[in-house]
Protein backbone atom coordinates (compact mmCIF):
# COMPACT_ATOMS: atom_id res chain seq x y z
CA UNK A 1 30.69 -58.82 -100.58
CA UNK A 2 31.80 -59.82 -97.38
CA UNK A 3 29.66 -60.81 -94.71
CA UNK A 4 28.84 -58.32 -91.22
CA UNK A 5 28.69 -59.99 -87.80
CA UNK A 6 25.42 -59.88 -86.32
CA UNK A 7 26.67 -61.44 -83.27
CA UNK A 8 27.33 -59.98 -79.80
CA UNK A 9 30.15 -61.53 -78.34
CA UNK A 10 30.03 -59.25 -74.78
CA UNK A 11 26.27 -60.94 -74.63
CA UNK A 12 27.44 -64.64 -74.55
CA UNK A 13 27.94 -66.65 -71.92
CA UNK A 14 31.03 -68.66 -73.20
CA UNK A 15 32.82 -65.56 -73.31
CA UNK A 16 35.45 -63.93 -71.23
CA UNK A 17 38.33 -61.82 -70.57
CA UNK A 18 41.80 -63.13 -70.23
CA UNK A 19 44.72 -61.46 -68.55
CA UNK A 20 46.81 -61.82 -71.58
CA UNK A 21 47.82 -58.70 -73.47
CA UNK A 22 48.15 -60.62 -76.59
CA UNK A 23 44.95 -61.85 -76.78
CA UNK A 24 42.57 -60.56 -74.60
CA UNK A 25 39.57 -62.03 -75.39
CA UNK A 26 38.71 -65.52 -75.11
CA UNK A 27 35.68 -68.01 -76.01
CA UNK A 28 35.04 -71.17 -73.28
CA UNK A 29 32.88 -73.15 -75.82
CA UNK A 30 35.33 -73.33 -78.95
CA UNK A 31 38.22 -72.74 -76.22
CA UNK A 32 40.34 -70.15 -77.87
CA UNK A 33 42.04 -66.63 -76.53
CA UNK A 34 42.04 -64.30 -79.33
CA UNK A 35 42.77 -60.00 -80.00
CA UNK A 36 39.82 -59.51 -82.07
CA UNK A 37 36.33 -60.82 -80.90
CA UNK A 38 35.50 -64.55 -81.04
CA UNK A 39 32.51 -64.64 -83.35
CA UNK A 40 34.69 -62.44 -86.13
CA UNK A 41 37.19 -64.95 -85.79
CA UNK A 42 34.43 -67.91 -85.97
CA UNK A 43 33.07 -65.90 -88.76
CA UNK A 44 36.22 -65.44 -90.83
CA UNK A 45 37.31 -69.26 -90.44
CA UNK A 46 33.86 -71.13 -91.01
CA UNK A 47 31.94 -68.52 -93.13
CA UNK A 48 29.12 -69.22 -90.65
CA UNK A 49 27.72 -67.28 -87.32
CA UNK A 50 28.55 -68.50 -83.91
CA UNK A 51 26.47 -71.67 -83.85
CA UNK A 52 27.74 -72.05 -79.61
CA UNK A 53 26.17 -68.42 -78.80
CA UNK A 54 23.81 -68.29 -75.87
CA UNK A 55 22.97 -65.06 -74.11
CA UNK A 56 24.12 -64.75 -70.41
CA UNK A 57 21.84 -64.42 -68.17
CA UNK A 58 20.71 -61.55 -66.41
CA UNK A 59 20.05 -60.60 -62.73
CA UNK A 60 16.33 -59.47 -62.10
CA UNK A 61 16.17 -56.42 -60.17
CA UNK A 62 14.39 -55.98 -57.15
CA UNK A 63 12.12 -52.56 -56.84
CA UNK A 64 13.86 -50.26 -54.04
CA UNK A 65 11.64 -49.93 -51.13
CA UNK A 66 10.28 -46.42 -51.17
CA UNK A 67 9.50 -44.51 -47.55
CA UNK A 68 10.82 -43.44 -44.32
CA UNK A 69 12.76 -45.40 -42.09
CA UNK A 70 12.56 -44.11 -38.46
């Protein structure tokens, strides 16, 4: 039975985009570019999850000021 990727890779911050067509998609913590997503990858070669994933974080938004400006 194989195993399903619970992991998120657009979620982490070690990941990014690269401007190579060959491999798109890249991973700063295991430092790799690859065409499929770099948990699958980690997945497929270790058997394990993504030990290095760490959710990016987010910008808190501030609450529009409601009312009339003169």
């Amino acid at each position: 039975m194989k195993k399903t990727n619970p992991i998120d890779c657009f979620s982490c911050k070690h990941f990014y985009v690269t401007w190579d067509a060959n491999n798109p998609r890249g991973c700063k913590a295991f430092g790799f570019k690859t065409r499929r997503l770099p948990s699958d990858v980690v997945l497929e070669t270790s058997g394990d999850d993504c030990l290095k994933y760490s959710p990016k974080k987010t910008k808190v938004k501030k609450p529009k000021k409601d009312g009339w400006i003169a």
